[in-house]
N, C-alpha and C. Protein backbone atom coordinates (compact mmCIF):
# COMPACT_ATOMS: atom_id res chain seq x y z
N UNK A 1 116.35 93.17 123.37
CA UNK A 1 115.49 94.19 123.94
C UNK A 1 114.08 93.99 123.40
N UNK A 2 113.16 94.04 124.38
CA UNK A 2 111.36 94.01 123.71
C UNK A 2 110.92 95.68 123.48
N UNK A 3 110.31 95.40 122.60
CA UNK A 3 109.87 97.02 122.53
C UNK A 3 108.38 96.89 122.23
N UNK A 4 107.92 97.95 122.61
CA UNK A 4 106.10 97.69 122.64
C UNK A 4 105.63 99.27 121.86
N UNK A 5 105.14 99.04 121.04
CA UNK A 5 105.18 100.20 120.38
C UNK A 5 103.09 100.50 120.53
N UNK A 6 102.88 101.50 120.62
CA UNK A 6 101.42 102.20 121.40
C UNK A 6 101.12 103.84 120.70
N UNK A 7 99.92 103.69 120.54
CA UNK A 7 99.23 105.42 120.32
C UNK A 7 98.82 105.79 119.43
N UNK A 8 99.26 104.48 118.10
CA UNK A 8 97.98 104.92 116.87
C UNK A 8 96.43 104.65 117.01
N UNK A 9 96.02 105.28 115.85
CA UNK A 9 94.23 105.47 115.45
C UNK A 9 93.97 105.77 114.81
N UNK A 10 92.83 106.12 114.86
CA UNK A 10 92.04 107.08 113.62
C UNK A 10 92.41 108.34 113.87
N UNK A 11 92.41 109.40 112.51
CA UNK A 11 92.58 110.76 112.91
C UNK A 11 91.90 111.24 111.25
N UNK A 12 91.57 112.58 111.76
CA UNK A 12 91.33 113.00 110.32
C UNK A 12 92.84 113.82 109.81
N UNK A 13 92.61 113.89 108.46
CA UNK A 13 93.76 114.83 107.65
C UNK A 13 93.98 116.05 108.35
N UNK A 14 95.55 116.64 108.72
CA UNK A 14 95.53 117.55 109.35
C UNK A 14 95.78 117.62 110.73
N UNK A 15 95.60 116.54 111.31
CA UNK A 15 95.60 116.06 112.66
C UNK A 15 96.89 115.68 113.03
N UNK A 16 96.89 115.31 114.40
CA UNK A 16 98.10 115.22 114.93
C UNK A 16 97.78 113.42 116.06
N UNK A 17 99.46 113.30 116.14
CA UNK A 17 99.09 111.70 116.93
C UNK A 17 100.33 111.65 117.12
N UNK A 18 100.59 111.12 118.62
CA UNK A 18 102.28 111.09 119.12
C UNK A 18 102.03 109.14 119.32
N UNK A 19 103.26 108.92 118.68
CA UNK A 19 103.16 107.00 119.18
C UNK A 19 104.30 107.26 120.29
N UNK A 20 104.62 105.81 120.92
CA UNK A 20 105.07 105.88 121.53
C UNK A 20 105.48 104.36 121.76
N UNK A 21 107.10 103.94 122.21
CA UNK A 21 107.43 102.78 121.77
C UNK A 21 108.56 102.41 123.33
N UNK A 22 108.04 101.55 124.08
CA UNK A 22 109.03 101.31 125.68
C UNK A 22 109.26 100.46 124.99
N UNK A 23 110.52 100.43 126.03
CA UNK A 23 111.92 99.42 125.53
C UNK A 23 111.79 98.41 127.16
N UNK A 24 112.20 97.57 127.26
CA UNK A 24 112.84 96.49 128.53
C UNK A 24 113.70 95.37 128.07
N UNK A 25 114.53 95.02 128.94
CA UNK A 25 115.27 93.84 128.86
C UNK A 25 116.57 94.25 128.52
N UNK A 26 116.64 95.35 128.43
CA UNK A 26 118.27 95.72 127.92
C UNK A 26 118.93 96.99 128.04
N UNK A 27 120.28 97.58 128.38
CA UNK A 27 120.09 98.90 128.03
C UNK A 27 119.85 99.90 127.21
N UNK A 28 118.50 100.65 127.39
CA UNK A 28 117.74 101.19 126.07
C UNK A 28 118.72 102.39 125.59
N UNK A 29 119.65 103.09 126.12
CA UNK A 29 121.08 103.99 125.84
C UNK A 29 121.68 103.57 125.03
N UNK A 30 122.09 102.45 124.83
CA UNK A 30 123.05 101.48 124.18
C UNK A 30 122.72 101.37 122.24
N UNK A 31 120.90 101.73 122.16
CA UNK A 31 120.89 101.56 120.95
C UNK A 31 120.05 102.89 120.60
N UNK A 32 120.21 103.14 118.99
CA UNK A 32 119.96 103.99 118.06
C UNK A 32 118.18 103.63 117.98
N UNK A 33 117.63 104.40 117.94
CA UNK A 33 116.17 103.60 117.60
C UNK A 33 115.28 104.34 116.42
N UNK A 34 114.68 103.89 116.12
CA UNK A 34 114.09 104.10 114.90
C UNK A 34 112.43 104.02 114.60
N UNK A 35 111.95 104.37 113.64
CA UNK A 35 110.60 104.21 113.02
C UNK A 35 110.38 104.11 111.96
N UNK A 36 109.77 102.81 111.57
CA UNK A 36 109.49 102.78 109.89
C UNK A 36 107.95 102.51 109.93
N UNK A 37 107.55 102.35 108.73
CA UNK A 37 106.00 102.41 108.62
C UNK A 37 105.44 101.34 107.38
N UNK A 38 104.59 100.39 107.34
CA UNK A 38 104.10 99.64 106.27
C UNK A 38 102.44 99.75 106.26
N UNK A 39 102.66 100.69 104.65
CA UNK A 39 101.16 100.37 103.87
C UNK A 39 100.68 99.35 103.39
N UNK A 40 99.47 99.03 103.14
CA UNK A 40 98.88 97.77 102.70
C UNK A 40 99.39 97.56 101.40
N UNK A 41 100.18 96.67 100.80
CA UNK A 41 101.00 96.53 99.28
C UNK A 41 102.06 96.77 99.22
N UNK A 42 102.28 97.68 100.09
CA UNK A 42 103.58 98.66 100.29
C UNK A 42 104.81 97.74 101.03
N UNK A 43 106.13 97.97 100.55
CA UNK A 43 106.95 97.41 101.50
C UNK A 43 107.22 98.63 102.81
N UNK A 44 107.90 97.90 103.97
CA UNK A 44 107.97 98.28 104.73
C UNK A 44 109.20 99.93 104.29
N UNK A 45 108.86 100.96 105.01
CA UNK A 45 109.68 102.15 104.40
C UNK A 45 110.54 102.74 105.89
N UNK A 46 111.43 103.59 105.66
CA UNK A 46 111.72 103.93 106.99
C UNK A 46 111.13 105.72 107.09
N UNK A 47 111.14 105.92 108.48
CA UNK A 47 110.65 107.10 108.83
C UNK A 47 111.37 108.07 109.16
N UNK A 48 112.09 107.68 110.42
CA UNK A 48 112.89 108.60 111.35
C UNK A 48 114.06 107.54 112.11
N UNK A 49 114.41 108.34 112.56
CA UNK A 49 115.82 107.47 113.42
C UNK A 49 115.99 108.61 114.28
N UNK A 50 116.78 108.36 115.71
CA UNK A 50 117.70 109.31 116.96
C UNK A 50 118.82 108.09 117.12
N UNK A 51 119.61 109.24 117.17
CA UNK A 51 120.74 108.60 118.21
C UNK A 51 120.48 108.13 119.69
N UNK A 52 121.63 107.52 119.96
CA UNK A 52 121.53 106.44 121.69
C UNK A 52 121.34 107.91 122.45
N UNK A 53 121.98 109.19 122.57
CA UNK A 53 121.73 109.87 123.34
C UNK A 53 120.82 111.06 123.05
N UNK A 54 120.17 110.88 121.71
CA UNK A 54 118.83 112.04 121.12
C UNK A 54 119.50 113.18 120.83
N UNK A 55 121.11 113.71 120.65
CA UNK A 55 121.29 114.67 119.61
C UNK A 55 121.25 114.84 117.95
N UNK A 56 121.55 113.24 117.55
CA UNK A 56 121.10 113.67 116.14
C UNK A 56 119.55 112.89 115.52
N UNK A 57 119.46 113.43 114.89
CA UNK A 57 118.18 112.58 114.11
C UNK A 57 117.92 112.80 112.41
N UNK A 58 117.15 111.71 112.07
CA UNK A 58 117.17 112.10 110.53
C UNK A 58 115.64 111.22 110.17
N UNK A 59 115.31 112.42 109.51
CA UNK A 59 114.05 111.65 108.44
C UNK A 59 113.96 111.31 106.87
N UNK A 60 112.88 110.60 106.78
CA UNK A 60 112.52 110.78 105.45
C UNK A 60 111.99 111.96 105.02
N UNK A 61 111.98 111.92 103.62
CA UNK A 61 111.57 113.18 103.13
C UNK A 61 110.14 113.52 103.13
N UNK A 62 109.36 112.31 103.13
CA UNK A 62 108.15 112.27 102.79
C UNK A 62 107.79 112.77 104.66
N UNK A 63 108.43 113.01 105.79
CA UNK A 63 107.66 113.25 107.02
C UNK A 63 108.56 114.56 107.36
N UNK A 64 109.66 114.99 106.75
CA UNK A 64 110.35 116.16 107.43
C UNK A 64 109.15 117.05 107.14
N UNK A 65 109.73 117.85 108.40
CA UNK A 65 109.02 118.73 108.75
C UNK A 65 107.58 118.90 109.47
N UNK A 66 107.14 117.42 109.64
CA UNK A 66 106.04 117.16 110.11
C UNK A 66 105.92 116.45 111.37
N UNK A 67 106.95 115.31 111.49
CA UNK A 67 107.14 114.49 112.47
C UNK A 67 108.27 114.76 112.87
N UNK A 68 108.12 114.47 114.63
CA UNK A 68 109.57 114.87 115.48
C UNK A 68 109.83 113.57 116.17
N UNK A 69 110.64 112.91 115.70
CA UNK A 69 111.40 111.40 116.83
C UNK A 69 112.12 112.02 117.71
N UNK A 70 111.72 111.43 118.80
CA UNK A 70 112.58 112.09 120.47
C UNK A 70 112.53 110.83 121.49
N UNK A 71 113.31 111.19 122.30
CA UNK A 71 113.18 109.64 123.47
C UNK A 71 113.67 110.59 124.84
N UNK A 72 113.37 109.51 126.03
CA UNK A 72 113.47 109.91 126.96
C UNK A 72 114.72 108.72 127.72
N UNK A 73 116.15 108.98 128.07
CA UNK A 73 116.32 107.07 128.18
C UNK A 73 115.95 106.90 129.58
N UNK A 74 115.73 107.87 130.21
CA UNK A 74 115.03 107.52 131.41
C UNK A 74 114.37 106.78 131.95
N UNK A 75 113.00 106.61 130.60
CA UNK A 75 112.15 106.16 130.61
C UNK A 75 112.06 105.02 129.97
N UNK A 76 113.22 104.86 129.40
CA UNK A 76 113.32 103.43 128.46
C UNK A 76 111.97 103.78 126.72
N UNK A 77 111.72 104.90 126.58
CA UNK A 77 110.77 105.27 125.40
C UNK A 77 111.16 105.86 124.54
N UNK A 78 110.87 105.60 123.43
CA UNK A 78 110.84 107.30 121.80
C UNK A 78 109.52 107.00 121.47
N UNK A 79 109.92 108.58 121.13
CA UNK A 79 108.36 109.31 120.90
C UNK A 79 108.36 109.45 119.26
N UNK A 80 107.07 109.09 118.44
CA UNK A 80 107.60 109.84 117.56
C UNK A 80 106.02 111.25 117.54
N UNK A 81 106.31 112.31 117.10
CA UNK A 81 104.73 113.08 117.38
C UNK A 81 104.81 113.37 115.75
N UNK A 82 103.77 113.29 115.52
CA UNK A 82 103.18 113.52 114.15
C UNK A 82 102.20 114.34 113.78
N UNK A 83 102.76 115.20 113.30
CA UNK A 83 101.76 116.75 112.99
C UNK A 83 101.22 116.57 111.35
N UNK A 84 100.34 117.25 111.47
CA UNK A 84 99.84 117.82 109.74
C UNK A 84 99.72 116.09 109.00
N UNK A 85 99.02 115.20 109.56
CA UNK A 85 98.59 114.23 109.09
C UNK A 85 97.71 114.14 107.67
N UNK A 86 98.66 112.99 106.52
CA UNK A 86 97.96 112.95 105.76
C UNK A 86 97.46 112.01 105.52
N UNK A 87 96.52 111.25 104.50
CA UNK A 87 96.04 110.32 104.32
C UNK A 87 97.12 109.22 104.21
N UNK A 88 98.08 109.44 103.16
CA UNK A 88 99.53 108.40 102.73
C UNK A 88 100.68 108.50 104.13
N UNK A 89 99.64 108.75 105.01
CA UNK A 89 100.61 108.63 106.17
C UNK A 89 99.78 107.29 106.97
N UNK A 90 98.65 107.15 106.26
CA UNK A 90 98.16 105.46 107.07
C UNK A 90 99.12 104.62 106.64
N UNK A 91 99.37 104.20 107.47
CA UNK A 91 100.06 102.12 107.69
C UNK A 91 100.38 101.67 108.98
N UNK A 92 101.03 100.83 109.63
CA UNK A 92 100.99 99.92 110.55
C UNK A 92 102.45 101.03 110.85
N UNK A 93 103.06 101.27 111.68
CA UNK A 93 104.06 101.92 112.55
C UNK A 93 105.15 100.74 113.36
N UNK A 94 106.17 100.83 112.97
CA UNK A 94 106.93 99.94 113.74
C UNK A 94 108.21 100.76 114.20
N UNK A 95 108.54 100.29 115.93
CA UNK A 95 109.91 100.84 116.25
C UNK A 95 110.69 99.46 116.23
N UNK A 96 112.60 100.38 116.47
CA UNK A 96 112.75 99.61 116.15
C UNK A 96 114.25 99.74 117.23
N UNK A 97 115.37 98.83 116.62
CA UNK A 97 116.00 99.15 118.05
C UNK A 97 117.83 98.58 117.24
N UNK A 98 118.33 99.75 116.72
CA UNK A 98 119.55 99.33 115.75
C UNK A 98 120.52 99.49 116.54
N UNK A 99 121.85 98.61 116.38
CA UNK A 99 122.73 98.15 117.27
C UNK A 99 123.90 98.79 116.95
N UNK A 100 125.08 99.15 117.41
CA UNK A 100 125.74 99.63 117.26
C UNK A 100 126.86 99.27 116.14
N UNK A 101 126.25 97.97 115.45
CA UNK A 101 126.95 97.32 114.22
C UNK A 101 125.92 98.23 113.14
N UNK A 102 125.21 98.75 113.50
CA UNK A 102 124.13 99.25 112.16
C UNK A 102 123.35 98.49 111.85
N UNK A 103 122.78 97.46 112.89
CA UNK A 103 121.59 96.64 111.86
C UNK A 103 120.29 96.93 113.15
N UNK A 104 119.42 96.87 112.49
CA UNK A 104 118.00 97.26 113.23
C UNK A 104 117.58 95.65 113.81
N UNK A 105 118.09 95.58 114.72
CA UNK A 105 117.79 93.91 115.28
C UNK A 105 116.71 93.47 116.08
N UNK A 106 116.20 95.10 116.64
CA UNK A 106 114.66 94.00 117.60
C UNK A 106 113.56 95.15 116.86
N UNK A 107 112.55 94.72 116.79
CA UNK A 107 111.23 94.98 116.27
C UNK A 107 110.12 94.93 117.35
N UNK A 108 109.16 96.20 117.50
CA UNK A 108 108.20 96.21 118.29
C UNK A 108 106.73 95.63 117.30
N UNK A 109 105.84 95.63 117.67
CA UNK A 109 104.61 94.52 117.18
C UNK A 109 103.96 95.77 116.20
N UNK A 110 104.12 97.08 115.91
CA UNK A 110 103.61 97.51 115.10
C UNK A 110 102.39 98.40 115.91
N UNK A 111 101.79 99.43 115.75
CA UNK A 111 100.53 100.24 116.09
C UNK A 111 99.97 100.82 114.60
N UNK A 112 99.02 100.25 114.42
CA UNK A 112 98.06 101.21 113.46
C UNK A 112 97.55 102.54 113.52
N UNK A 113 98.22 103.45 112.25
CA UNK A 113 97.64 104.85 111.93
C UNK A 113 96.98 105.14 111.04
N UNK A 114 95.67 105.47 111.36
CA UNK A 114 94.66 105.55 109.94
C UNK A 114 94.38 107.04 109.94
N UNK A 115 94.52 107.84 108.52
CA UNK A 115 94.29 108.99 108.41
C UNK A 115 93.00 109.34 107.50
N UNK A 116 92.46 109.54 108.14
CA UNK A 116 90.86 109.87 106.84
C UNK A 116 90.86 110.99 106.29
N UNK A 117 90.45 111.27 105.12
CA UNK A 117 90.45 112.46 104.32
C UNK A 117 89.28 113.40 104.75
């Protein structure tokens, strides 16, 4: 599956920014999808995850309560929307696309989120 992941920027602290990550080439139902995030130094961390059909989901601790992962499979997309932006919320954004063995096997190209103080 290709996934194209879209919708970061600049924002100030406080702010809000929904990414957004289409899927093609495969059935996008079929997999679990995900969001992790890499700071500059930083290894890559994870964010959020939904299930193939968007009833369950789970975050990190460092975004509960702030960020909501959702998808549409309609549309072949997940959303993730990101409220109450902080600075340690800049890094590069990646979706991702985990298989029903549990391994996160296709990778979208990443969108940059920069949060200014």
């Amino acid at each position: 599956v290709q996934l194209q992941a879209y919708g970061g920027g600049l924002v100030q602290a406080g702010g809000s920014l929904r990414l957004s990550c289409a899927a093609s080439g495969r059935t996008f139902s079929n997999y679990a999808m995900g969001w992790f995030r890499q700071a500059p130094g930083k290894e890559r961390e994870f964010v959020a995850v939904i299930s193939r059909g968007g009833a369950s989901t789970s975050y990190a601790d460092s975004v509960k309560g702030r960020f909501t992962i959702s998808r549409d499979n309609a549309k072949n997309t997940v959303y993730l929307q990101m409220n109450s932006l902080k600075p340690e919320d800049t890094a590069v954004y990646y979706c991702a696309a985990k298989t029903p063995a549990g391994e996160y096997a296709y990778w979208g190209q990443g969108t940059q989120v920069t949060v200014s103080s």
